[in-house]
N, C-alpha and C. Protein backbone atom coordinates (compact mmCIF):
# COMPACT_ATOMS: atom_id res chain seq x y z
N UNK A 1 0.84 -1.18 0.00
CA UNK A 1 0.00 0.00 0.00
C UNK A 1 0.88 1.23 0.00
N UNK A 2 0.38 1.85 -0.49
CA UNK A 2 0.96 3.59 -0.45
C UNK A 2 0.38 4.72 0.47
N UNK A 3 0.90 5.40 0.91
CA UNK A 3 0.76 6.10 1.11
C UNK A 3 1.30 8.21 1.20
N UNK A 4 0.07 8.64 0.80
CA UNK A 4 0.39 9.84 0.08
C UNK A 4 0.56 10.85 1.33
N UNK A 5 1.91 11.96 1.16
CA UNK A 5 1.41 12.77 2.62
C UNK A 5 1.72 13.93 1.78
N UNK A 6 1.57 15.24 2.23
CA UNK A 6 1.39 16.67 1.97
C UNK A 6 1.32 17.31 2.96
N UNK A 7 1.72 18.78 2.62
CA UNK A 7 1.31 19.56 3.49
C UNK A 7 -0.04 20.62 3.16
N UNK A 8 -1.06 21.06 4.33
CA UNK A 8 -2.46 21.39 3.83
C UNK A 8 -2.08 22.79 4.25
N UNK A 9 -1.90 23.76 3.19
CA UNK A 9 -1.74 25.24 3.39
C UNK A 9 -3.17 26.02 4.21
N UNK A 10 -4.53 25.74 3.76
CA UNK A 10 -5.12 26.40 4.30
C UNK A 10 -6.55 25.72 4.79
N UNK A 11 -7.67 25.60 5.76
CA UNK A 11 -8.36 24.81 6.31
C UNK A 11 -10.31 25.66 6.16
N UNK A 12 -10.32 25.43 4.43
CA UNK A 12 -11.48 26.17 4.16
C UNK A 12 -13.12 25.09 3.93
N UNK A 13 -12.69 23.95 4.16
CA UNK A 13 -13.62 22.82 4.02
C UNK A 13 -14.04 22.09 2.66
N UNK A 14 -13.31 22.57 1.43
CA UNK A 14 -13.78 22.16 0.13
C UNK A 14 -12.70 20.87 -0.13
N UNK A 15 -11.12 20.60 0.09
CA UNK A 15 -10.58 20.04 -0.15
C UNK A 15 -9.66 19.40 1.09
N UNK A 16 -10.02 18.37 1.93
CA UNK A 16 -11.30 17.67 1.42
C UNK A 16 -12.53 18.39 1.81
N UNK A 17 -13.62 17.48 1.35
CA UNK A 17 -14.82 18.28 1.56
C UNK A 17 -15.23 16.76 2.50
N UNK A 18 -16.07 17.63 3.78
CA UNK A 18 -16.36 16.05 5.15
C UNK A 18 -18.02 16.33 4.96
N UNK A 19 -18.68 16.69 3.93
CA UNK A 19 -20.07 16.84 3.90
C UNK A 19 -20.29 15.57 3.65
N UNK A 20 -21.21 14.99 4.08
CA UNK A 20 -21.67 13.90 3.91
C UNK A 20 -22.10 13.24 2.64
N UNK A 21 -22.03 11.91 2.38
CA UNK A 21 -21.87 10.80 3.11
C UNK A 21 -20.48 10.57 3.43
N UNK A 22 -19.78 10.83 3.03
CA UNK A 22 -18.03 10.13 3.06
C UNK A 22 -17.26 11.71 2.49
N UNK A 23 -16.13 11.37 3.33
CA UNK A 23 -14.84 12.57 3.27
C UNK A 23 -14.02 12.66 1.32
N UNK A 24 -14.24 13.37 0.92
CA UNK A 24 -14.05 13.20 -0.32
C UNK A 24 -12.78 14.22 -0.83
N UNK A 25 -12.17 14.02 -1.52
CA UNK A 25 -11.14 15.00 -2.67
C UNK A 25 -10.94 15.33 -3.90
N UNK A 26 -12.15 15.99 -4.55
CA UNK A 26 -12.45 15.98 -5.91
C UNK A 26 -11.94 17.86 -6.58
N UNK A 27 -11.32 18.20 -6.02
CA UNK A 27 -10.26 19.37 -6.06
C UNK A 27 -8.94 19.84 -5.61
N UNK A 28 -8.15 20.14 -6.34
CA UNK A 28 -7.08 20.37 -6.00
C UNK A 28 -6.24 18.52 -5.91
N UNK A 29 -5.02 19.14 -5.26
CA UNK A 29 -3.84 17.97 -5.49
C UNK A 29 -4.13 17.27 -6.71
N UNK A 30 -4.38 17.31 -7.87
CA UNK A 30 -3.98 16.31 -9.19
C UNK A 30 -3.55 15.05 -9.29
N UNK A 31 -2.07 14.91 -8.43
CA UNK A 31 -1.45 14.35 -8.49
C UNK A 31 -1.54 13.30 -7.86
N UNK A 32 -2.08 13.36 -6.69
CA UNK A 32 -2.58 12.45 -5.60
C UNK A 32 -4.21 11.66 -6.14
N UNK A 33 -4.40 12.22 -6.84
CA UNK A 33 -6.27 12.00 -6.91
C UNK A 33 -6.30 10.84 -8.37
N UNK A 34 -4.94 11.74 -9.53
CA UNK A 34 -4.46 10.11 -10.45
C UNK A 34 -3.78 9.18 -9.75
N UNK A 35 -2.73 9.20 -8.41
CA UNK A 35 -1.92 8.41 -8.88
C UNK A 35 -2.21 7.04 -7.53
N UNK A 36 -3.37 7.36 -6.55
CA UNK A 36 -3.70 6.71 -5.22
C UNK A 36 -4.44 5.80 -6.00
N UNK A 37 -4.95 4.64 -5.52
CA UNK A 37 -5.48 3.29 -5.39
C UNK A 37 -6.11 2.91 -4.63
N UNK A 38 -7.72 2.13 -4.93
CA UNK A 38 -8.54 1.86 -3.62
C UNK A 38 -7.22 1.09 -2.35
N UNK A 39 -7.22 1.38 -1.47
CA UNK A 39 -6.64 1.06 0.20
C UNK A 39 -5.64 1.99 0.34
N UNK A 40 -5.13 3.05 -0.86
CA UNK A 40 -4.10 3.79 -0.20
C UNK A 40 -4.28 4.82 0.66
N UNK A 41 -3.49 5.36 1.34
CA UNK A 41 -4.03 6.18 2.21
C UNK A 41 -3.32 7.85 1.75
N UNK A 42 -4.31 8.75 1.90
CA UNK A 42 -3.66 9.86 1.77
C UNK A 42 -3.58 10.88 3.34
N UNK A 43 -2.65 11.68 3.53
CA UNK A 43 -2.33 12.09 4.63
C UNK A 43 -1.98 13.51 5.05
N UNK A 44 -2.37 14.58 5.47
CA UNK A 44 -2.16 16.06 5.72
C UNK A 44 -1.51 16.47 6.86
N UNK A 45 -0.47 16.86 6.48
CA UNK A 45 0.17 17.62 7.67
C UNK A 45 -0.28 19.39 7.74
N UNK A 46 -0.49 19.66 8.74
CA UNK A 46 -0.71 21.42 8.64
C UNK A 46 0.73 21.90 8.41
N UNK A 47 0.39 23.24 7.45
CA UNK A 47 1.56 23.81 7.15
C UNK A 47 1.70 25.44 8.22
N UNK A 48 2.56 26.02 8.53
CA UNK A 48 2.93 27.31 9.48
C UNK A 48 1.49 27.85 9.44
N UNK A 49 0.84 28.21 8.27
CA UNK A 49 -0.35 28.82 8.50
C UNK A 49 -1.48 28.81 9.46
N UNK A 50 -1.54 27.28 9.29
CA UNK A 50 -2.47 26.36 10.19
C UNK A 50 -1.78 26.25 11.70
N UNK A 51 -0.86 26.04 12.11
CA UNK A 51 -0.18 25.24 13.19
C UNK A 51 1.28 25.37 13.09
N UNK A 52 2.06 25.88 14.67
CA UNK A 52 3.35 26.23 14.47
C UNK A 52 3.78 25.04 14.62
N UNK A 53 3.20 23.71 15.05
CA UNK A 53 3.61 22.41 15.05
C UNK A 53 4.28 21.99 13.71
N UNK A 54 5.34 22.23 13.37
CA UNK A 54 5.81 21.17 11.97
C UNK A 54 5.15 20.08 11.48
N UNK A 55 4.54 18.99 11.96
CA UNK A 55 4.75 17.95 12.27
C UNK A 55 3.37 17.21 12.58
N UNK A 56 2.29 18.41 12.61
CA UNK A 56 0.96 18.07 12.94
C UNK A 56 0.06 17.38 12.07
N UNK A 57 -0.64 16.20 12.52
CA UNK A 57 -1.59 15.87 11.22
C UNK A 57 -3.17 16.64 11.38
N UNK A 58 -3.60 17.08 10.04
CA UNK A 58 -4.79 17.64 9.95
C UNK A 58 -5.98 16.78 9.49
N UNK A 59 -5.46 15.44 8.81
CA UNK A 59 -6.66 14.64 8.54
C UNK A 59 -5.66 13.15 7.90
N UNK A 60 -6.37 12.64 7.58
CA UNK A 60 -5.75 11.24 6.82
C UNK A 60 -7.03 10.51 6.25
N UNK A 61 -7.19 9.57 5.05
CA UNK A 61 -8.15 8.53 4.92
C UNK A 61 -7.63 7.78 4.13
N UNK A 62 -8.43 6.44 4.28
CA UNK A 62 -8.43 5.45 3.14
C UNK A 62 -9.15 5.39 2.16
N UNK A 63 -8.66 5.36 1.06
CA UNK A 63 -9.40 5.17 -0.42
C UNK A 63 -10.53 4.33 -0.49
N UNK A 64 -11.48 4.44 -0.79
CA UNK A 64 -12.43 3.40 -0.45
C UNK A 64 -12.80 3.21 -1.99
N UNK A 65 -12.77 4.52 -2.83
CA UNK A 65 -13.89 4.62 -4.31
C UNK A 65 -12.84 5.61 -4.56
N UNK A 66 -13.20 5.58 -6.30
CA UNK A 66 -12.43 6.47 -6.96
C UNK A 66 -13.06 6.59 -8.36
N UNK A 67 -13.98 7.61 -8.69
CA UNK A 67 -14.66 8.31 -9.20
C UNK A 67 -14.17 8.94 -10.92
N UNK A 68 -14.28 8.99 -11.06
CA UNK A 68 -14.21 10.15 -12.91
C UNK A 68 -15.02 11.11 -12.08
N UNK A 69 -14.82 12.37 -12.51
CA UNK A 69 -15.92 13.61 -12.09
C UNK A 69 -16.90 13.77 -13.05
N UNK A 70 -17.06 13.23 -13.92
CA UNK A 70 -18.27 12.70 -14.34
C UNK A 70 -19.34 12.04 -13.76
N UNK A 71 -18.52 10.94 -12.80
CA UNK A 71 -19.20 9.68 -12.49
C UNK A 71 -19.92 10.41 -11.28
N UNK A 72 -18.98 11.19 -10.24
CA UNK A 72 -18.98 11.93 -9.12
C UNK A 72 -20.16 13.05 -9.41
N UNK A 73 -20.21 13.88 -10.36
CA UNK A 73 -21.55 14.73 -10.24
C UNK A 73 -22.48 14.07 -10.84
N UNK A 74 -22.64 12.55 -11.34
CA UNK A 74 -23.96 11.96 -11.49
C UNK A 74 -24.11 11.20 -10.42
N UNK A 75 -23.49 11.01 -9.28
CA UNK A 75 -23.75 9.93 -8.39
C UNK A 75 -24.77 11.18 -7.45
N UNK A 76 -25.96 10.16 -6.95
CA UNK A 76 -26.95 10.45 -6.31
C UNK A 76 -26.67 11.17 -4.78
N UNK A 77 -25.71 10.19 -4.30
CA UNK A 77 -25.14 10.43 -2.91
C UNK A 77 -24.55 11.39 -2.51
N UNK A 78 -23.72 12.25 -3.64
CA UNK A 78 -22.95 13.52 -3.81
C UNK A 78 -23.57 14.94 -3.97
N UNK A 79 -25.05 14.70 -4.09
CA UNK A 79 -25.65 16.01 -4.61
C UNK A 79 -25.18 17.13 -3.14
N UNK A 80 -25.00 16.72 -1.94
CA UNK A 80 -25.03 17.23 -1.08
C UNK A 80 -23.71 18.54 -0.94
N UNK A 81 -23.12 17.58 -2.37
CA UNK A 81 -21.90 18.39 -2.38
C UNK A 81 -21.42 19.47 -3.80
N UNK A 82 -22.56 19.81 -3.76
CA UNK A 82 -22.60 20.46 -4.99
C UNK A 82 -22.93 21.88 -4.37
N UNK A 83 -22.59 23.11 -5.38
CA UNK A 83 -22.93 24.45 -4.91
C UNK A 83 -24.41 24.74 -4.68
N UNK A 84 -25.44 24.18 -5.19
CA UNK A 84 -26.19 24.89 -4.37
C UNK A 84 -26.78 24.01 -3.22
N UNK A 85 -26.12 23.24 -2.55
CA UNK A 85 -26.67 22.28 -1.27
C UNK A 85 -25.38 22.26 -0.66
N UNK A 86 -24.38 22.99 -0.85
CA UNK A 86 -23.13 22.69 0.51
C UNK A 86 -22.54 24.08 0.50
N UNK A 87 -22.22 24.97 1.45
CA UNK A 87 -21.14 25.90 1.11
C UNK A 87 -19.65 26.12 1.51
N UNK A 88 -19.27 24.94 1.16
CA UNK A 88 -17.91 24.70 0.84
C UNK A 88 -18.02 22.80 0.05
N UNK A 89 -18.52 23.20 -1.66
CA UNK A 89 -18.75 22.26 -2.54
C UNK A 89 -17.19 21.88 -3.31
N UNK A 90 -17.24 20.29 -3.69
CA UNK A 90 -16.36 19.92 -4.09
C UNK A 90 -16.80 19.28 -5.70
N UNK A 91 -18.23 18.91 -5.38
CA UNK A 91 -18.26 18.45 -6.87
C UNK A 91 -19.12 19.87 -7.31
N UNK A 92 -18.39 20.26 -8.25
CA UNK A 92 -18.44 21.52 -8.99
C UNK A 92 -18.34 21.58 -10.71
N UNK A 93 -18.27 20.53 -11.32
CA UNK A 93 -17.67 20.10 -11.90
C UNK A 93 -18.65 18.93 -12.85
N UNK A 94 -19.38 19.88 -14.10
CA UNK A 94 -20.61 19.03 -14.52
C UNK A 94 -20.51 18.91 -16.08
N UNK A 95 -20.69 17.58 -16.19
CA UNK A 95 -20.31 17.02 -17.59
C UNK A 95 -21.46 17.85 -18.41
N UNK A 96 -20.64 17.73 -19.73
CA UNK A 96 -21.30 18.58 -20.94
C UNK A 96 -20.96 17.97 -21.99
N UNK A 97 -21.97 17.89 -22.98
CA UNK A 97 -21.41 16.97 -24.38
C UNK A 97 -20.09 17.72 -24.40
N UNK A 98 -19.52 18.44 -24.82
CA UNK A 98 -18.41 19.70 -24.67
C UNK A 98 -17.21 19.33 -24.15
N UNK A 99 -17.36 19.03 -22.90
CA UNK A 99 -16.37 18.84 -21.41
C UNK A 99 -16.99 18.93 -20.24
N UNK A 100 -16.49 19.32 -19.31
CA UNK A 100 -16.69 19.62 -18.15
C UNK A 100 -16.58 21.25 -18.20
N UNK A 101 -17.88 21.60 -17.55
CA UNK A 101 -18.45 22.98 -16.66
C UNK A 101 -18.03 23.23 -15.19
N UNK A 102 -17.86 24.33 -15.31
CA UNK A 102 -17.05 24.77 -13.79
C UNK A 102 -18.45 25.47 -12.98
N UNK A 103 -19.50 24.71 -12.34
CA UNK A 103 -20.72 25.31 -12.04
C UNK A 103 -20.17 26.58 -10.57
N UNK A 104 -20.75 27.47 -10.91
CA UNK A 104 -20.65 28.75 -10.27
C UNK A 104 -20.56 28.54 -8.49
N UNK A 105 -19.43 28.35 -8.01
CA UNK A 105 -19.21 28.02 -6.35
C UNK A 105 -18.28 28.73 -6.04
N UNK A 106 -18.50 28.80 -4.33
CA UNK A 106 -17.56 29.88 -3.79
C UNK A 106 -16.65 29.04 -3.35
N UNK A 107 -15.85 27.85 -3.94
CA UNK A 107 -14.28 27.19 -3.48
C UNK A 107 -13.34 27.67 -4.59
N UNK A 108 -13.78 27.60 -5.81
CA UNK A 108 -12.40 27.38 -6.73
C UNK A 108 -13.31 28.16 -7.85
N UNK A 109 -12.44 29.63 -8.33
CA UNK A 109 -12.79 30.42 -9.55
C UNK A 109 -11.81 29.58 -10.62
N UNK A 110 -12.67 30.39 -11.92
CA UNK A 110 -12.42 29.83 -12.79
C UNK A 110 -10.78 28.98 -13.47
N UNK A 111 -9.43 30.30 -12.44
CA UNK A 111 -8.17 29.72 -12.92
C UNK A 111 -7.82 28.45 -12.31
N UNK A 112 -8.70 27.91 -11.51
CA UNK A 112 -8.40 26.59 -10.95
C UNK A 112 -8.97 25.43 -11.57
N UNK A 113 -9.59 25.59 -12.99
CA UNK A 113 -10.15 24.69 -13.88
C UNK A 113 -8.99 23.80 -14.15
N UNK A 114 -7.85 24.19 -15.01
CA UNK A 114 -6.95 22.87 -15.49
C UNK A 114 -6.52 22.13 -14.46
N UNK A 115 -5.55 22.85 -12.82
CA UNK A 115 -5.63 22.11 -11.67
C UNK A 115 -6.19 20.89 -11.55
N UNK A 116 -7.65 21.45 -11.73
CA UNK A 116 -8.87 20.72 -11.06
C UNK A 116 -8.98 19.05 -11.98
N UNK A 117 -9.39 19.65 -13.52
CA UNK A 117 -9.38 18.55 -13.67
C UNK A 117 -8.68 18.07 -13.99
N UNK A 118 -7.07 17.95 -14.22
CA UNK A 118 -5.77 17.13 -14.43
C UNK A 118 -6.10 16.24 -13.41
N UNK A 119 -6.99 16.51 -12.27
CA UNK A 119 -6.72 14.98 -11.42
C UNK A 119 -7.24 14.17 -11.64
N UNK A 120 -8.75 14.52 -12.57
CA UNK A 120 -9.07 13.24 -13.72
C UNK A 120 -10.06 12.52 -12.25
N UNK A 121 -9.68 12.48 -11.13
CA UNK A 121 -10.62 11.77 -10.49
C UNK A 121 -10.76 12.27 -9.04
N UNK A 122 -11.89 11.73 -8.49
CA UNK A 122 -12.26 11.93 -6.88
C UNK A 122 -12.10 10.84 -6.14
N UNK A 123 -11.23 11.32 -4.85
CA UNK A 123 -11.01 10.07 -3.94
C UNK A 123 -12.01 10.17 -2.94
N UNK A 124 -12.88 9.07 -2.82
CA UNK A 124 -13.61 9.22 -1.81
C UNK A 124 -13.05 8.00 -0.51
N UNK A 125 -12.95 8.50 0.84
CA UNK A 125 -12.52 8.08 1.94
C UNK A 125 -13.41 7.40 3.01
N UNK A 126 -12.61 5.85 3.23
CA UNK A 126 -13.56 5.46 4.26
C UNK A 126 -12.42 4.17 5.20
N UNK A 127 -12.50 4.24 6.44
CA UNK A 127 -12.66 5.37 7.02
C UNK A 127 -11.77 6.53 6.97
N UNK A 128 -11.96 7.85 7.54
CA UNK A 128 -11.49 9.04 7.43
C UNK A 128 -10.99 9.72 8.93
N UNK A 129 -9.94 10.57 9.20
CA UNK A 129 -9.96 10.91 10.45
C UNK A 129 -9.36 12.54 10.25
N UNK A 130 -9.96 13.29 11.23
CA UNK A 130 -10.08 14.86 11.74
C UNK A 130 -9.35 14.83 12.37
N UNK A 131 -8.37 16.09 12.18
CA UNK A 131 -7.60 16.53 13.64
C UNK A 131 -7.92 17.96 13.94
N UNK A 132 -7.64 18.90 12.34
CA UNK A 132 -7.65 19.59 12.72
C UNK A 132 -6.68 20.81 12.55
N UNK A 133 -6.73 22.53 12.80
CA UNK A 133 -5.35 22.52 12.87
C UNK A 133 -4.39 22.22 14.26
N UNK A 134 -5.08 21.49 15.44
CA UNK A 134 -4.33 21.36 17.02
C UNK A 134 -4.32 19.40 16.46
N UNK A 135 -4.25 19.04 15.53
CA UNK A 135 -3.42 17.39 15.28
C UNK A 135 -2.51 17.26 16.14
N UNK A 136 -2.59 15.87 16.53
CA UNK A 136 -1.29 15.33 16.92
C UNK A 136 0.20 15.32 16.07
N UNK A 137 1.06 15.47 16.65
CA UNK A 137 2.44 15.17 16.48
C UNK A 137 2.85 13.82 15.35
N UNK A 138 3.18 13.74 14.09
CA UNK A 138 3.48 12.40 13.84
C UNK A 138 4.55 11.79 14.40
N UNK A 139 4.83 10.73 15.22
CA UNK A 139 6.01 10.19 15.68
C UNK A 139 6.56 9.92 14.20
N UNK A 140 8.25 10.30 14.51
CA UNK A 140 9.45 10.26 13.29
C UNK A 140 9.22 8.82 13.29
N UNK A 141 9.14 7.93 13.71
CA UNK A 141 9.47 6.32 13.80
C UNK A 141 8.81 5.99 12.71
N UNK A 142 7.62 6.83 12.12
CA UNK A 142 7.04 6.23 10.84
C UNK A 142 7.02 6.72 9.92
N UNK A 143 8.57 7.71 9.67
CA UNK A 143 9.35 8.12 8.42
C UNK A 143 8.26 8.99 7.81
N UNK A 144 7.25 9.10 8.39
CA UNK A 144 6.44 10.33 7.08
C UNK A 144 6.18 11.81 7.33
N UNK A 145 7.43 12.38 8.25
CA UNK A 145 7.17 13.54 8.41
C UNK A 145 7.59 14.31 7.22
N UNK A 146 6.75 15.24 6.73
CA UNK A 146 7.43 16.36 6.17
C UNK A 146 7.53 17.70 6.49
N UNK A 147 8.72 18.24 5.43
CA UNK A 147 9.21 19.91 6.34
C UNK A 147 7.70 21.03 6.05
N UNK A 148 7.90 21.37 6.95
CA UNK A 148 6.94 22.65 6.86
C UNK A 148 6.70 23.32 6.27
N UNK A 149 5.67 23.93 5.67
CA UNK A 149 5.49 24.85 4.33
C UNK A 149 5.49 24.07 2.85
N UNK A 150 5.97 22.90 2.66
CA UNK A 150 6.45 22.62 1.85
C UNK A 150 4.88 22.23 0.94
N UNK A 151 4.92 22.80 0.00
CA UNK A 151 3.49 22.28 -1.05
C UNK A 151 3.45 21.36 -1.83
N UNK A 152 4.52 20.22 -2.27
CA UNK A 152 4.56 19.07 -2.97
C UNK A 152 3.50 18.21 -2.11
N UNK A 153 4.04 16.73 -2.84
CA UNK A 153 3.57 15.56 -1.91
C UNK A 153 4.60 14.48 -1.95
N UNK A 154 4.05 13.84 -1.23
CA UNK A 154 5.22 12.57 -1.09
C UNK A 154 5.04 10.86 -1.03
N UNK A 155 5.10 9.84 -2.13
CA UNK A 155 4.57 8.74 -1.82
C UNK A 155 5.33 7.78 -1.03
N UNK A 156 5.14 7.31 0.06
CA UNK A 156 5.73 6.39 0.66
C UNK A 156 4.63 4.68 0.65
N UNK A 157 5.68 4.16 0.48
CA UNK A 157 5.53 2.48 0.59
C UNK A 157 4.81 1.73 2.27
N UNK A 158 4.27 1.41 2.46
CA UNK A 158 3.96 0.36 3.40
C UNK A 158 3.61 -0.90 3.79
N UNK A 159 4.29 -1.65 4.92
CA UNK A 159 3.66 -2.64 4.62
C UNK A 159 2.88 -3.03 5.41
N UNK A 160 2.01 -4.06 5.27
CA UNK A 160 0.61 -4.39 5.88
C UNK A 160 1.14 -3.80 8.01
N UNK A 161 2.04 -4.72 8.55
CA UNK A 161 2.23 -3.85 9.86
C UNK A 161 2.60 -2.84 9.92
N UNK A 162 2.83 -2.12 8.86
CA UNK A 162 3.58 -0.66 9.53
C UNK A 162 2.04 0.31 9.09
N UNK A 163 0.96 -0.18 8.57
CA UNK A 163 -0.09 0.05 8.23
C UNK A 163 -1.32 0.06 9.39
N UNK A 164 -0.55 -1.08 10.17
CA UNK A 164 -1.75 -1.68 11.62
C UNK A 164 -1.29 -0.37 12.27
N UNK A 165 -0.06 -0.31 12.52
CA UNK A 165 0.29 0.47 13.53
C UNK A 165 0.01 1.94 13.40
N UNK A 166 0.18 2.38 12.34
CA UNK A 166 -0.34 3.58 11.82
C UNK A 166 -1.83 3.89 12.35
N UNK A 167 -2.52 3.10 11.88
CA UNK A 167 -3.41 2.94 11.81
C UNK A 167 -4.30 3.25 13.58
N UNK A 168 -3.25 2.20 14.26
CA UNK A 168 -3.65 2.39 15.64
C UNK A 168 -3.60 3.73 16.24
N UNK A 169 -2.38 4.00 15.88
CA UNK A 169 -1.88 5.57 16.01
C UNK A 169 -3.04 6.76 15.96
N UNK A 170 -3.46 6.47 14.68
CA UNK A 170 -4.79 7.44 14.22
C UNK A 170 -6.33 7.05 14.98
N UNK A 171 -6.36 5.82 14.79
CA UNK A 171 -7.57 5.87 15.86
C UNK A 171 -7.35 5.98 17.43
N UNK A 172 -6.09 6.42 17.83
CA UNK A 172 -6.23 6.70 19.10
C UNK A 172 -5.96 8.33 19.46
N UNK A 173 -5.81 9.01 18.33
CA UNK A 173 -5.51 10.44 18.39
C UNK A 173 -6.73 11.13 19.12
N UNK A 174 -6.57 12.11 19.70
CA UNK A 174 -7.72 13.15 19.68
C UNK A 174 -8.21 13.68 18.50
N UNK A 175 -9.48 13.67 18.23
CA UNK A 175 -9.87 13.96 16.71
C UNK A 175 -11.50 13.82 16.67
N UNK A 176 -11.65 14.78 15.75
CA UNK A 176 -13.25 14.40 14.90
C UNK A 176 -13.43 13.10 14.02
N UNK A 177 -13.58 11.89 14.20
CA UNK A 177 -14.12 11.18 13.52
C UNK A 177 -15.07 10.65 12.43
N UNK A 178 -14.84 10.60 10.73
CA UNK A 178 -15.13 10.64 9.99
C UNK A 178 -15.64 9.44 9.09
N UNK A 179 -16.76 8.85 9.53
CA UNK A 179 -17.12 7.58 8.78
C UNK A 179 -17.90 7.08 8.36
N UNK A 180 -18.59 6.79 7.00
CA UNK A 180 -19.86 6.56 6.61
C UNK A 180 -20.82 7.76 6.77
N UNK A 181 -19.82 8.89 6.94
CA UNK A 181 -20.65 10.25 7.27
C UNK A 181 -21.53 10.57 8.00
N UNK A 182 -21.01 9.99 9.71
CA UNK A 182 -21.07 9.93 10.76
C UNK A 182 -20.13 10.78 11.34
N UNK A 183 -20.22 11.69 12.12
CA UNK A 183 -19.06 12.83 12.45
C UNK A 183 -19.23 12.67 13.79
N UNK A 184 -18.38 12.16 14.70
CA UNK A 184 -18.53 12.25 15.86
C UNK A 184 -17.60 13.11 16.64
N UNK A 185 -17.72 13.87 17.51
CA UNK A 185 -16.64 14.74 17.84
C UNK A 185 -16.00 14.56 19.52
N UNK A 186 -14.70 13.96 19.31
CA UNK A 186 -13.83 13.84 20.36
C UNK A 186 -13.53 14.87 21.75
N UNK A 187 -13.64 15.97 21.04
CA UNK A 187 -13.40 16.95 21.99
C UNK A 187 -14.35 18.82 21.80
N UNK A 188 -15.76 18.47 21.84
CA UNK A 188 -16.02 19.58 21.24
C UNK A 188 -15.87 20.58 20.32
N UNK A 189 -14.88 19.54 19.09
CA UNK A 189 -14.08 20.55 18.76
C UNK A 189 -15.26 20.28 17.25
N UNK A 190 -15.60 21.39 16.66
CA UNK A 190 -16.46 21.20 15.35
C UNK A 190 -15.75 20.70 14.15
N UNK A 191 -16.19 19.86 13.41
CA UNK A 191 -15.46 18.95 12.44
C UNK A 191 -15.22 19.79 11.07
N UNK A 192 -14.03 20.50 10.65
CA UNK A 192 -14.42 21.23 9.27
C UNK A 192 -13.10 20.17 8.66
N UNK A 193 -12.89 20.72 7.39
CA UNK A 193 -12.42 20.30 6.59
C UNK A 193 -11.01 20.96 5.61
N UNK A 194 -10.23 20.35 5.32
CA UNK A 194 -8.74 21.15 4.86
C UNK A 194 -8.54 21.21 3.31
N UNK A 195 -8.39 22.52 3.06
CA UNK A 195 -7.73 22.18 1.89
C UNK A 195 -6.72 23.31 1.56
């Protein structure tokens, strides 16, 4: 399995977007959205903006589905996430004999069209986990820290135990919990979303 990490410059709720049913990424990162695989996991560290923590995670999930944005603004389950039923929408993005239409939303103006769709697809996440910008610390022991500020991404390799453990790691964090689009909240803290 792979896993994708980044750093999340700013925490406006569209990318990902945690509107229900499931935590989704159908904007922004490109690169991550072609190149992940149902079970990989993708991973956010806050960058200075968010958190003077270097080192903090802001969310993580597992690939569960992986979409065409085609497929994504005809799926039934998603309408919730469209501009006029969410305000901070991710599927934005509506097929046309033509191409794809950039339907009128307050996440991403028009220069974020090629961005958008070079990623060719939407990762939808299950399960999913919240931190936040006050995340926990990643312990170095599981090699996936990255430097601060930094706006690339990074794929790292795993294997099935270094996956458990991870894994344990994250479900024992303090956090908003994200699953089947069920939001449960750990510490009063309200569940938004990073991008």
């Amino acid at each position: 399995m792979n896993i994708y990490t980044y750093v999340i410059m700013t925490d406006r709720g569209s990318a990902p977007n945690y509107d229900p049913p499931f935590t989704t990424l159908a904007i922004c990162k490109p690169v991550i959205r072609r190149g992940a695989q149902l079970g990989d996991v993708v991973l956010a560290f806050t960058g200075s903006t968010l958190s003077p923590e270097p080192h903090s995670v802001c969310w993580a999930g597992v690939v569960a589905e992986k979409l065409t944005l085609e497929e994504y603004w005809n799926d039934r389950r998603f309408e919730g996430k469209k501009p006029n039923s969410s305000s901070t929408p991710d599927n934005i993005y509506q097929p046309k004999d033509y191409g794809l239409l950039q339907v009128s939303n307050n996440s991403h103006g028009p220069g974020a069209f090629t961005r958008d769709t070079s990623g060719q697809y939407v990762l939808i996440f299950n399960p999913s986990w919240y931190f936040g910008s006050g995340g926990p610390l990643m312990p170095a022991e599981f090699g996936l820290r990255m430097t601060s500020g930094r706006r690339a991404h990074r794929k790292s390799e795993f294997l099935p135990n270094q996956w458990m453990e991870l894994r344990t790691w994250l479900d024992n964090g303090e956090r908003s919990y994200v699953s089947m689009g069920a939001i449960s909240d750990s510490k009063t803290r309200r569940a938004r979303s990073c991008d």
